[in-house]
PDB file of N, CA and C in Angstrom:
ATOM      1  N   UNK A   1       9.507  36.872 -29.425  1.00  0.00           N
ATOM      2  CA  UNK A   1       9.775  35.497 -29.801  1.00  0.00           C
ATOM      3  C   UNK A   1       8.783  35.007 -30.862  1.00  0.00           C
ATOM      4  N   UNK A   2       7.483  35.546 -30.787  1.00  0.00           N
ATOM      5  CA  UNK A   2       6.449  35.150 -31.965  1.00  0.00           C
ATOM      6  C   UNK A   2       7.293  35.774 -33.291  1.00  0.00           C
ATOM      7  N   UNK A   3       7.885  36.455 -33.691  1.00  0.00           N
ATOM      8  CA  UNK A   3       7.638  36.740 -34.397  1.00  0.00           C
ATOM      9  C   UNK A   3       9.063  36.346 -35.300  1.00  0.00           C
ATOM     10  N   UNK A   4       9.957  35.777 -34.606  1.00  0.00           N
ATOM     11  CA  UNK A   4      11.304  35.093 -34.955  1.00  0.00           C
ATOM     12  C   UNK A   4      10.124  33.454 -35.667  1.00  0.00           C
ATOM     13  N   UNK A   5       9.510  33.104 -34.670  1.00  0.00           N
ATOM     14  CA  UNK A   5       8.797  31.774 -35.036  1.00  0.00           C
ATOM     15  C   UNK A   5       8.163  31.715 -36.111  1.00  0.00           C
ATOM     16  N   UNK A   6       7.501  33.031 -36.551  1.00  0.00           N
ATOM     17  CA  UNK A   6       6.356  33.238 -37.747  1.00  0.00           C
ATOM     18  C   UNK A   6       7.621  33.602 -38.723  1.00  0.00           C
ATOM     19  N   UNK A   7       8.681  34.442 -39.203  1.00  0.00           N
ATOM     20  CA  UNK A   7       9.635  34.669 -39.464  1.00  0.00           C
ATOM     21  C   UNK A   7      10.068  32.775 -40.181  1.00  0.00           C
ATOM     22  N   UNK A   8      10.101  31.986 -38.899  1.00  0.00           N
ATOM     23  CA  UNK A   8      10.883  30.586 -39.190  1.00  0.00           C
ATOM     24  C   UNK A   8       9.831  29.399 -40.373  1.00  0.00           C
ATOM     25  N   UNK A   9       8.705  29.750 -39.554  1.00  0.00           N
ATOM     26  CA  UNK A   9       7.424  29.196 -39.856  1.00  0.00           C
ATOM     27  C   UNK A   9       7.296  29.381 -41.877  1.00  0.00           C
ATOM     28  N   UNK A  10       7.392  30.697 -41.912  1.00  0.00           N
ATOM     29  CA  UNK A  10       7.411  31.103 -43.591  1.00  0.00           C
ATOM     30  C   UNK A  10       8.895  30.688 -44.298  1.00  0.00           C
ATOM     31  N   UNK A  11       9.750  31.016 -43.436  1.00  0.00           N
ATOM     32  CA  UNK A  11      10.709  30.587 -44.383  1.00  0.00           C
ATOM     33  C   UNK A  11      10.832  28.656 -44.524  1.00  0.00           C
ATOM     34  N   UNK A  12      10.358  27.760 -43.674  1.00  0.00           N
ATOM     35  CA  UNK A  12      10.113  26.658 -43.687  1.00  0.00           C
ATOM     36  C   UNK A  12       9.106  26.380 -44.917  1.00  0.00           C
ATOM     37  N   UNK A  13       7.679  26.803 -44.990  1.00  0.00           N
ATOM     38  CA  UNK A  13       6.850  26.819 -45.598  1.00  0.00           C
ATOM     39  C   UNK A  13       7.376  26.976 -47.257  1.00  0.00           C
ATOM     40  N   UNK A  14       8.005  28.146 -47.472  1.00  0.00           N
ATOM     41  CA  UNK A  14       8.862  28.570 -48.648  1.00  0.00           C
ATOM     42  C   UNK A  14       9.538  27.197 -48.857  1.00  0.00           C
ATOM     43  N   UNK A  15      10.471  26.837 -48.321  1.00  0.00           N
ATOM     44  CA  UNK A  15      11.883  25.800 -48.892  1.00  0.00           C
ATOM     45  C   UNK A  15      10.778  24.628 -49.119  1.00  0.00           C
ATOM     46  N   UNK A  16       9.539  24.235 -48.304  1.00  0.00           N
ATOM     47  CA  UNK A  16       8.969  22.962 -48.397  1.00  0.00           C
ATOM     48  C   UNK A  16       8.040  22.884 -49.822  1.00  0.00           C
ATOM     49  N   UNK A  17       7.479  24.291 -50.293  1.00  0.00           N
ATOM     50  CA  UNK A  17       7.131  24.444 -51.912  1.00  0.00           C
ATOM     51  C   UNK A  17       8.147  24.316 -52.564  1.00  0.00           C
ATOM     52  N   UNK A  18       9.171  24.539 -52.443  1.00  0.00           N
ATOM     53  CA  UNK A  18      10.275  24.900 -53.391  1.00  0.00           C
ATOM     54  C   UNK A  18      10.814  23.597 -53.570  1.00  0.00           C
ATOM     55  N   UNK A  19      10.770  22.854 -52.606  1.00  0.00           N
ATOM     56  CA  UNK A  19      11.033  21.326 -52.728  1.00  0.00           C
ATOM     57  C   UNK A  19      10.127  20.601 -53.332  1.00  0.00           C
ATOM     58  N   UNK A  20       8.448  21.168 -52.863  1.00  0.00           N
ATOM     59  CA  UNK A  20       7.679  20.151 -53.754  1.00  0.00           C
ATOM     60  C   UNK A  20       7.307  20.574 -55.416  1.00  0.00           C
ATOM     61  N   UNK A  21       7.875  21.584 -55.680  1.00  0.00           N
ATOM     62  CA  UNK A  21       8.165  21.932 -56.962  1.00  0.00           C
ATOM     63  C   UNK A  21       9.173  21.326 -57.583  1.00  0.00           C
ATOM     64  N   UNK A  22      10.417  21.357 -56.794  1.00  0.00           N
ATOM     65  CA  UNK A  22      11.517  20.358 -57.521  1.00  0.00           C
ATOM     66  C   UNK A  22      11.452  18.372 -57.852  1.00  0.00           C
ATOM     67  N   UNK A  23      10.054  17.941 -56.711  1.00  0.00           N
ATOM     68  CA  UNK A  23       9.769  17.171 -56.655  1.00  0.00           C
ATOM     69  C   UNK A  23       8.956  15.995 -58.004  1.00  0.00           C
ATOM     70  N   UNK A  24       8.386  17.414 -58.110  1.00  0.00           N
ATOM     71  CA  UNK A  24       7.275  17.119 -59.590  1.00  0.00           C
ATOM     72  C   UNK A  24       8.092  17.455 -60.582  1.00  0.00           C
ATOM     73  N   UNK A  25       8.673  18.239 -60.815  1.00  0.00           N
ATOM     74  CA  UNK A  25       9.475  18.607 -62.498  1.00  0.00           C
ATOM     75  C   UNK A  25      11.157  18.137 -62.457  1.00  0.00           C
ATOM     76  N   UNK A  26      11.357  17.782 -61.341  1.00  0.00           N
ATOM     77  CA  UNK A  26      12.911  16.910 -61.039  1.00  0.00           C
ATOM     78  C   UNK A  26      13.175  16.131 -62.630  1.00  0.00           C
ATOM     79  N   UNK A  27      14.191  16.266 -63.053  1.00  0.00           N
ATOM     80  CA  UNK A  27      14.632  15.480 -64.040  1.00  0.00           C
ATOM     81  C   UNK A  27      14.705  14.614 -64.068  1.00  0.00           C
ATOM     82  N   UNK A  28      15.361  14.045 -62.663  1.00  0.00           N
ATOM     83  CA  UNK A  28      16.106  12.609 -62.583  1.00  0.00           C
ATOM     84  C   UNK A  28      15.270  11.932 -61.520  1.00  0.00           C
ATOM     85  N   UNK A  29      15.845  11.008 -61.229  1.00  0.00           N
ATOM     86  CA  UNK A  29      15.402  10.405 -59.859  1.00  0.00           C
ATOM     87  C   UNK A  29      15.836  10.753 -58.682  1.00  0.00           C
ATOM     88  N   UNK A  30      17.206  10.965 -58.759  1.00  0.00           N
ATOM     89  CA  UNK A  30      18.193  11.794 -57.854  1.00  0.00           C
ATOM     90  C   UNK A  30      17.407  12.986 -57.346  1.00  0.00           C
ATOM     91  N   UNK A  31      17.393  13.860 -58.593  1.00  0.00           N
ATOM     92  CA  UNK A  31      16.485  14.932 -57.759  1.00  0.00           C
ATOM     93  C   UNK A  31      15.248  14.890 -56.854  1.00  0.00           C
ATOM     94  N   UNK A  32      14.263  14.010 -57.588  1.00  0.00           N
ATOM     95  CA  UNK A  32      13.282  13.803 -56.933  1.00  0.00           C
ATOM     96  C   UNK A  32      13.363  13.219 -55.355  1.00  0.00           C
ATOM     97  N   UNK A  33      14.475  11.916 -55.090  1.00  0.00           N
ATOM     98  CA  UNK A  33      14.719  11.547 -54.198  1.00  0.00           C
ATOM     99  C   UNK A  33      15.280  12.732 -53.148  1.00  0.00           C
ATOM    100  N   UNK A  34      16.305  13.417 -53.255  1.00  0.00           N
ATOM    101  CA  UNK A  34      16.835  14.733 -53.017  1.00  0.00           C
ATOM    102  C   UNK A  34      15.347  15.745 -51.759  1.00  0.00           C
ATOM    103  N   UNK A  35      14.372  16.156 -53.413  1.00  0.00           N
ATOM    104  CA  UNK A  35      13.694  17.120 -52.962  1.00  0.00           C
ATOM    105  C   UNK A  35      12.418  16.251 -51.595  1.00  0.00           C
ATOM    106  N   UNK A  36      12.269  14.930 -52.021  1.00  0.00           N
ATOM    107  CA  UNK A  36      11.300  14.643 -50.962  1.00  0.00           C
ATOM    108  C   UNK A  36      11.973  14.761 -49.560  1.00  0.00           C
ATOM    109  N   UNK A  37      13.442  13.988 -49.845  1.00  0.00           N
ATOM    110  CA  UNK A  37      13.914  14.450 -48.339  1.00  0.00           C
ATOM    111  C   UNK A  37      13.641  15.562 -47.423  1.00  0.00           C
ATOM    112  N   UNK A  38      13.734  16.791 -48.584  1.00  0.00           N
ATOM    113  CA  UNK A  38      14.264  17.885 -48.337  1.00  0.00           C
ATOM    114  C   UNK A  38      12.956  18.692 -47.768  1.00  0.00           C
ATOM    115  N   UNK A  39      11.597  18.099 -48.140  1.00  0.00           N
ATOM    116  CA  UNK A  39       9.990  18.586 -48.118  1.00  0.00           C
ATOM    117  C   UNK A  39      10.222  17.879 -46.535  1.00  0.00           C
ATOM    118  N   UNK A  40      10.314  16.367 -46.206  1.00  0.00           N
ATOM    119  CA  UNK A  40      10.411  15.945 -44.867  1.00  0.00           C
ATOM    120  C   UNK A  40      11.124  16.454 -44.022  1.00  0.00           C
ATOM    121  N   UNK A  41      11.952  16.547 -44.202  1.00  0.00           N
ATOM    122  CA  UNK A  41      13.298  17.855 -43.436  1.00  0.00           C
ATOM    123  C   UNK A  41      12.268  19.228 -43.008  1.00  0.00           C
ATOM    124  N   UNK A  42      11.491  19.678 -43.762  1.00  0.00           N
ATOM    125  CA  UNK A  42      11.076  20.745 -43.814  1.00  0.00           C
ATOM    126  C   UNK A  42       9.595  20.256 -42.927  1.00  0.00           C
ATOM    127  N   UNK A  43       8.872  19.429 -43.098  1.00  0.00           N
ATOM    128  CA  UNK A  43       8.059  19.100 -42.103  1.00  0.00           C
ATOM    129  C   UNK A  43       8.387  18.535 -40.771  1.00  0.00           C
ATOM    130  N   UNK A  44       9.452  18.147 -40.566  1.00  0.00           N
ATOM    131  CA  UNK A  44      10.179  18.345 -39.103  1.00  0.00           C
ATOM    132  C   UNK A  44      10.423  19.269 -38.534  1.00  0.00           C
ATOM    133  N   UNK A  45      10.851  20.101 -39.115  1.00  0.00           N
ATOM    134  CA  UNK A  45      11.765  21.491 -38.748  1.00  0.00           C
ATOM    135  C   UNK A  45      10.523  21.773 -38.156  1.00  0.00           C
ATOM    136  N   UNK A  46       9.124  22.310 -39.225  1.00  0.00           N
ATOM    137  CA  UNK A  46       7.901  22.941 -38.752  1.00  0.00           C
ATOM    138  C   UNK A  46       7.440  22.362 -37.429  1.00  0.00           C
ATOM    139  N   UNK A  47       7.103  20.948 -37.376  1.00  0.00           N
ATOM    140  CA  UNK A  47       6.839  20.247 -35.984  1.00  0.00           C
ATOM    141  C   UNK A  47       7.918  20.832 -34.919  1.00  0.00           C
ATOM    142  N   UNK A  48       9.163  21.188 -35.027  1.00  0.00           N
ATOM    143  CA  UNK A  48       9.766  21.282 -33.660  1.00  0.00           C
ATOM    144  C   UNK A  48       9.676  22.621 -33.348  1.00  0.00           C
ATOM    145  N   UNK A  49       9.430  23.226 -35.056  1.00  0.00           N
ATOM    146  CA  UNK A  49       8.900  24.586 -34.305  1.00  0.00           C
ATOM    147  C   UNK A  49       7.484  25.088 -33.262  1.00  0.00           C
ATOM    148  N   UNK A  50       6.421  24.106 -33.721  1.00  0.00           N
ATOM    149  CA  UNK A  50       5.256  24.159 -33.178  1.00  0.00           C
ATOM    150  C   UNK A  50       5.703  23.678 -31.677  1.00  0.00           C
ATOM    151  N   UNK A  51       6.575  22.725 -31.319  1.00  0.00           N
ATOM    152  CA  UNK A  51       6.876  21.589 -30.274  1.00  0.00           C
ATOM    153  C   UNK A  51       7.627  23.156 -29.547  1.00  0.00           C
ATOM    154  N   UNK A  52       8.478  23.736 -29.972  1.00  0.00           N
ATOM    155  CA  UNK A  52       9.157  25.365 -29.338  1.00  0.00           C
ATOM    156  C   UNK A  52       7.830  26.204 -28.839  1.00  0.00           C
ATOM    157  N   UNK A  53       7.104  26.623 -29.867  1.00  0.00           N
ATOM    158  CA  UNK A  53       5.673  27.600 -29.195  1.00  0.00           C
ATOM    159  C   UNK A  53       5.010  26.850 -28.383  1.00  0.00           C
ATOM    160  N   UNK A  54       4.655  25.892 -28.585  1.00  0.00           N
ATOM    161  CA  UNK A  54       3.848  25.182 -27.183  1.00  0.00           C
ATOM    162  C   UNK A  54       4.486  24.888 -26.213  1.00  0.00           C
ATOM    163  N   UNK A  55       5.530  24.968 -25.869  1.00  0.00           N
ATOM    164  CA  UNK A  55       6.638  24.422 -25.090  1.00  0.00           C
ATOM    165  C   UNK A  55       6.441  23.190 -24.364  1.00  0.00           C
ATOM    166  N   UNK A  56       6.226  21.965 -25.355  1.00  0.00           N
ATOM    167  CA  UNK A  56       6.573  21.013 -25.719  1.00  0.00           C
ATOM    168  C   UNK A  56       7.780  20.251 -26.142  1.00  0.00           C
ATOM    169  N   UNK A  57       8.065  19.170 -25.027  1.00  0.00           N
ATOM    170  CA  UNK A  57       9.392  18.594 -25.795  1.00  0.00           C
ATOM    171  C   UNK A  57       8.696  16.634 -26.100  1.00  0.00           C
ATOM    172  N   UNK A  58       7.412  16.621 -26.474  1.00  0.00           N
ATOM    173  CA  UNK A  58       7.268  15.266 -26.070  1.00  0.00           C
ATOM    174  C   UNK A  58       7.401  14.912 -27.812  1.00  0.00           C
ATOM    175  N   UNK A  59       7.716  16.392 -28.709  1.00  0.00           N
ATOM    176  CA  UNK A  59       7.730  15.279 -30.355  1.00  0.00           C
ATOM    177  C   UNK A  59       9.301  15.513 -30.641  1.00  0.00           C
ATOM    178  N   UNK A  60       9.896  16.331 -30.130  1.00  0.00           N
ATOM    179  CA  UNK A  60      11.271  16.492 -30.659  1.00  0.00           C
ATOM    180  C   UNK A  60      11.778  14.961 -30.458  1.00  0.00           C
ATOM    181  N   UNK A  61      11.702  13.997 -29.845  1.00  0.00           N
ATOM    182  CA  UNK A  61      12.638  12.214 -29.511  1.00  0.00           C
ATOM    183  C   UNK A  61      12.167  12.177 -30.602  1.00  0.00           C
ATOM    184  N   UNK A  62      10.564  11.571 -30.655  1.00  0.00           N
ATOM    185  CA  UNK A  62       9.776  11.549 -31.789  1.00  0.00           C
ATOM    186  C   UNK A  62      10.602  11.781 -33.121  1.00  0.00           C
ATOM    187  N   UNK A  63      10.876  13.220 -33.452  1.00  0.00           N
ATOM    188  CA  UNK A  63      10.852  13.622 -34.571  1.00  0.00           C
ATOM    189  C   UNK A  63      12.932  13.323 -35.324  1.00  0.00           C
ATOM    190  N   UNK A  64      13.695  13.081 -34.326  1.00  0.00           N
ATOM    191  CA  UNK A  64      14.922  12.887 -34.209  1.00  0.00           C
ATOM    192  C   UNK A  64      14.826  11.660 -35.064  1.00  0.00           C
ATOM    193  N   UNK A  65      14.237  10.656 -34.317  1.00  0.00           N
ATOM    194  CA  UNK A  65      13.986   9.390 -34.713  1.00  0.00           C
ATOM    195  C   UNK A  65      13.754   9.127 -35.791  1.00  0.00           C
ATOM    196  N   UNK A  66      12.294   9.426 -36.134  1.00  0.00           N
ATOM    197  CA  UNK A  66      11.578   9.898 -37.579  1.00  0.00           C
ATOM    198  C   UNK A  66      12.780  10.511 -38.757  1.00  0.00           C
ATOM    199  N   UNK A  67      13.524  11.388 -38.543  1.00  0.00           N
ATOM    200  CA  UNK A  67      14.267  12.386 -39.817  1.00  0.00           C
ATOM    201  C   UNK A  67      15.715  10.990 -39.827  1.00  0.00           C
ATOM    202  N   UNK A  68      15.876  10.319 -38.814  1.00  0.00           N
ATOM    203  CA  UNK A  68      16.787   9.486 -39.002  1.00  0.00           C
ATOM    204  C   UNK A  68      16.278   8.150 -39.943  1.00  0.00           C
ATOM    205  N   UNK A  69      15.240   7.709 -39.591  1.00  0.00           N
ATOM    206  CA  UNK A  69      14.857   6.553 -40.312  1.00  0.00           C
ATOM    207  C   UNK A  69      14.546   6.602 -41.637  1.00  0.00           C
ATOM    208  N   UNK A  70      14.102   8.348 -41.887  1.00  0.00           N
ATOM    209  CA  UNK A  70      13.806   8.516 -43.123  1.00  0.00           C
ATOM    210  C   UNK A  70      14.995   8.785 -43.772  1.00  0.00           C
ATOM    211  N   UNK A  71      16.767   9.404 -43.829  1.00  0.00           N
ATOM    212  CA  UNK A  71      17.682   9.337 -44.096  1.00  0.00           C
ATOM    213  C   UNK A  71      17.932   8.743 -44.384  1.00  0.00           C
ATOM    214  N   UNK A  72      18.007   6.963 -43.214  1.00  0.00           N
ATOM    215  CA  UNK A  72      18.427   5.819 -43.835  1.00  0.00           C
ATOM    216  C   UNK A  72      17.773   4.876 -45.124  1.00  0.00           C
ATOM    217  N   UNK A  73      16.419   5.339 -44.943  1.00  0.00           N
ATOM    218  CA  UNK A  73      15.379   5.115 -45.698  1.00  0.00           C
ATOM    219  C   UNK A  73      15.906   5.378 -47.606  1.00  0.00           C
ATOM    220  N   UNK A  74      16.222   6.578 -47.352  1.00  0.00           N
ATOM    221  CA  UNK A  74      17.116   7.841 -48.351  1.00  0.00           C
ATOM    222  C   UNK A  74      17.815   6.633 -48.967  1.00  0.00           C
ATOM    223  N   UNK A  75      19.016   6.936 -48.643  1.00  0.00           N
ATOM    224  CA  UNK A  75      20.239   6.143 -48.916  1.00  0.00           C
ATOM    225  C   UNK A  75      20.133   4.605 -48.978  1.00  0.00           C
ATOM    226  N   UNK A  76      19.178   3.285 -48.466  1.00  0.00           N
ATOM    227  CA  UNK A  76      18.824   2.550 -48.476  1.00  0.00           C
ATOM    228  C   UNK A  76      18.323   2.395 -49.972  1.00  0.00           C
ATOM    229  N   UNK A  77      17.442   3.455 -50.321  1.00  0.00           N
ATOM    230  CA  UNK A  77      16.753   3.410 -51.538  1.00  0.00           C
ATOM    231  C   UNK A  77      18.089   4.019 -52.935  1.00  0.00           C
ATOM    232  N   UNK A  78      19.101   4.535 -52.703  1.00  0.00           N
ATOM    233  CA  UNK A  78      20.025   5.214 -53.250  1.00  0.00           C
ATOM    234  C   UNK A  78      20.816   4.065 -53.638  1.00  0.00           C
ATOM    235  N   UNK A  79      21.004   3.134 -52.721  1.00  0.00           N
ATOM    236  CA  UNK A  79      21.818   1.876 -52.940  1.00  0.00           C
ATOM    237  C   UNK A  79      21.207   0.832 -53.783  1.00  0.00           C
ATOM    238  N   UNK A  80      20.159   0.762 -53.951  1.00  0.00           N
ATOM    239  CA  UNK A  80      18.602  -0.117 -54.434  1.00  0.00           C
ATOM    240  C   UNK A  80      18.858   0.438 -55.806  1.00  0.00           C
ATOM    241  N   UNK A  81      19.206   1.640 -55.896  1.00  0.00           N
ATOM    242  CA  UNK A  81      18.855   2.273 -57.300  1.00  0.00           C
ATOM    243  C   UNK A  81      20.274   1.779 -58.327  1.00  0.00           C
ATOM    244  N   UNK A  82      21.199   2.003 -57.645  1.00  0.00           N
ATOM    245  CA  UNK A  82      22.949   2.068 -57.899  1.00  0.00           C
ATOM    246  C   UNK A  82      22.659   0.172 -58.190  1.00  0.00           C
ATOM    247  N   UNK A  83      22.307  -0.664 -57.584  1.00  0.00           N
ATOM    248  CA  UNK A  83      22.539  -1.829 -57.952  1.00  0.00           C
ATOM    249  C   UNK A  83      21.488  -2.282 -59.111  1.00  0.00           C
ATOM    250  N   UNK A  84      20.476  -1.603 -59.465  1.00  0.00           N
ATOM    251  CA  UNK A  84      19.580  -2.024 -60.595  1.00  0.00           C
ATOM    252  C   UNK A  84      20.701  -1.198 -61.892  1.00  0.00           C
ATOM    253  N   UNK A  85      20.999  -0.243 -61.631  1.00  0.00           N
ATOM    254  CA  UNK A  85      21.801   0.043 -62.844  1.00  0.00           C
ATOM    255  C   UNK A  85      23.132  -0.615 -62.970  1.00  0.00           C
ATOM    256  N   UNK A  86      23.633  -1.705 -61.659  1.00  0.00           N
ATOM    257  CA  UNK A  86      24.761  -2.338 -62.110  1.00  0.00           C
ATOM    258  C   UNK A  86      24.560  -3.478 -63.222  1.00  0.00           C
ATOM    259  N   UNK A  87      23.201  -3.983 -62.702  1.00  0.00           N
ATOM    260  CA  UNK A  87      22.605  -4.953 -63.731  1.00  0.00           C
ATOM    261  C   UNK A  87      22.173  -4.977 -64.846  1.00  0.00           C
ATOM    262  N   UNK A  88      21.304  -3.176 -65.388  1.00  0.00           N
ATOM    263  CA  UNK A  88      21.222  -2.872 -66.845  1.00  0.00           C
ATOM    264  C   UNK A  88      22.805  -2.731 -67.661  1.00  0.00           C
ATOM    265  N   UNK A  89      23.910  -2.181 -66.949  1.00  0.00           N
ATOM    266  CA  UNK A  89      24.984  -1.799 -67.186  1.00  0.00           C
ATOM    267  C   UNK A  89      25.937  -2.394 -66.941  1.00  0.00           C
ATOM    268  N   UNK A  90      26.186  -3.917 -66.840  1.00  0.00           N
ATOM    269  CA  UNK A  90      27.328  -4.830 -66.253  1.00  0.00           C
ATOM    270  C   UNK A  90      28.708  -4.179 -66.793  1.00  0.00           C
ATOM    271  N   UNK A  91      29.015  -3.663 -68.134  1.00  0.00           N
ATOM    272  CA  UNK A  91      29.777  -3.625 -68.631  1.00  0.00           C
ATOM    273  C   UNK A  91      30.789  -1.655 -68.612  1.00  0.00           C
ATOM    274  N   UNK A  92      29.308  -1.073 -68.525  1.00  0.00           N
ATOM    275  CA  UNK A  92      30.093  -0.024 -67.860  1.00  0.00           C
ATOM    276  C   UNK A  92      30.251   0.382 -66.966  1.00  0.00           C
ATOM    277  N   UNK A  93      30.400  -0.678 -65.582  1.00  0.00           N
ATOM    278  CA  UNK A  93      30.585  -0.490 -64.410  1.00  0.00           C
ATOM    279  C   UNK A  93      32.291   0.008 -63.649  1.00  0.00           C
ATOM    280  N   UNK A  94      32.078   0.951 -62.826  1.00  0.00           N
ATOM    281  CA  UNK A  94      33.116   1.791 -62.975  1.00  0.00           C
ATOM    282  C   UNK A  94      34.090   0.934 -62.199  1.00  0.00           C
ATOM    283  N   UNK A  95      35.283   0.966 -62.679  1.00  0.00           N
ATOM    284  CA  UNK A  95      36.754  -0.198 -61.721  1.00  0.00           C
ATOM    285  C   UNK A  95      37.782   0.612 -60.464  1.00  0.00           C
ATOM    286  N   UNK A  96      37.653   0.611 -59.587  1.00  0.00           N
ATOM    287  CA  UNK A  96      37.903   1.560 -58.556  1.00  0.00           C
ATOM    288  C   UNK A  96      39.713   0.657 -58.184  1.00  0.00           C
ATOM    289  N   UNK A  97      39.860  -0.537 -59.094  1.00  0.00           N
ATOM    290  CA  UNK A  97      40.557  -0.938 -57.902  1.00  0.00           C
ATOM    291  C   UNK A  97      42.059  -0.386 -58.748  1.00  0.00           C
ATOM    292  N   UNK A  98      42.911  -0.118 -57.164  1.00  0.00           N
ATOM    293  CA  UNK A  98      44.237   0.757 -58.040  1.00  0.00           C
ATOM    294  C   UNK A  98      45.141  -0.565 -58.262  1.00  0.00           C
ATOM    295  N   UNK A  99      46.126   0.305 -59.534  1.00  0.00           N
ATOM    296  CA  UNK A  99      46.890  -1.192 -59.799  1.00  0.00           C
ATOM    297  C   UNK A  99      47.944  -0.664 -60.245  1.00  0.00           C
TER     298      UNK A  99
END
């Protein structure tokens, strides 16, 4: 079982550079927003793995909680972004309604 964990542990470690690489040279904002998720995602994962070897369940509520607030957090800020560009852009705002 150690060695599925150390196995999980590196490949976590991997995706969470690879995110904070996409983080810093991200083009857009999108991306950047994207890769931080994706670094937090990846520092959860690691906590529930540590919370598995210790056989610990007192951070997994904890950490459920946490990856949710930060999601909404996500998309909260996604919507924040979408309405500052309705306001630089009044005019090329896209018309959804069918007719």
């Amino acid at each position: 079982m150690s060695a599925v964990l150390t196995i999980c542990y590196i490949g976590l470690f991997l995706a969470a550079a690879l995110s904070l690489t996409r983080l810093m040279i991200g083009p857009t904002t999108l991306d950047r927003i994207l890769a931080f998720d994706s670094v937090a995602l990846c520092a959860f994962g690691i906590a529930i793995l540590f919370s598995i070897q210790t056989s610990s369940a007192y951070f997994i509520e904890l950490l459920l909680i946490f990856s949710l607030l930060g999601f909404t957090t996500i998309l909260g800020y996604l919507d924040y972004l979408s309405h500052l560009k309705e306001k630089e852009d009044p005019d090329q705002k896209e018309n959804y309604d069918l007719e």
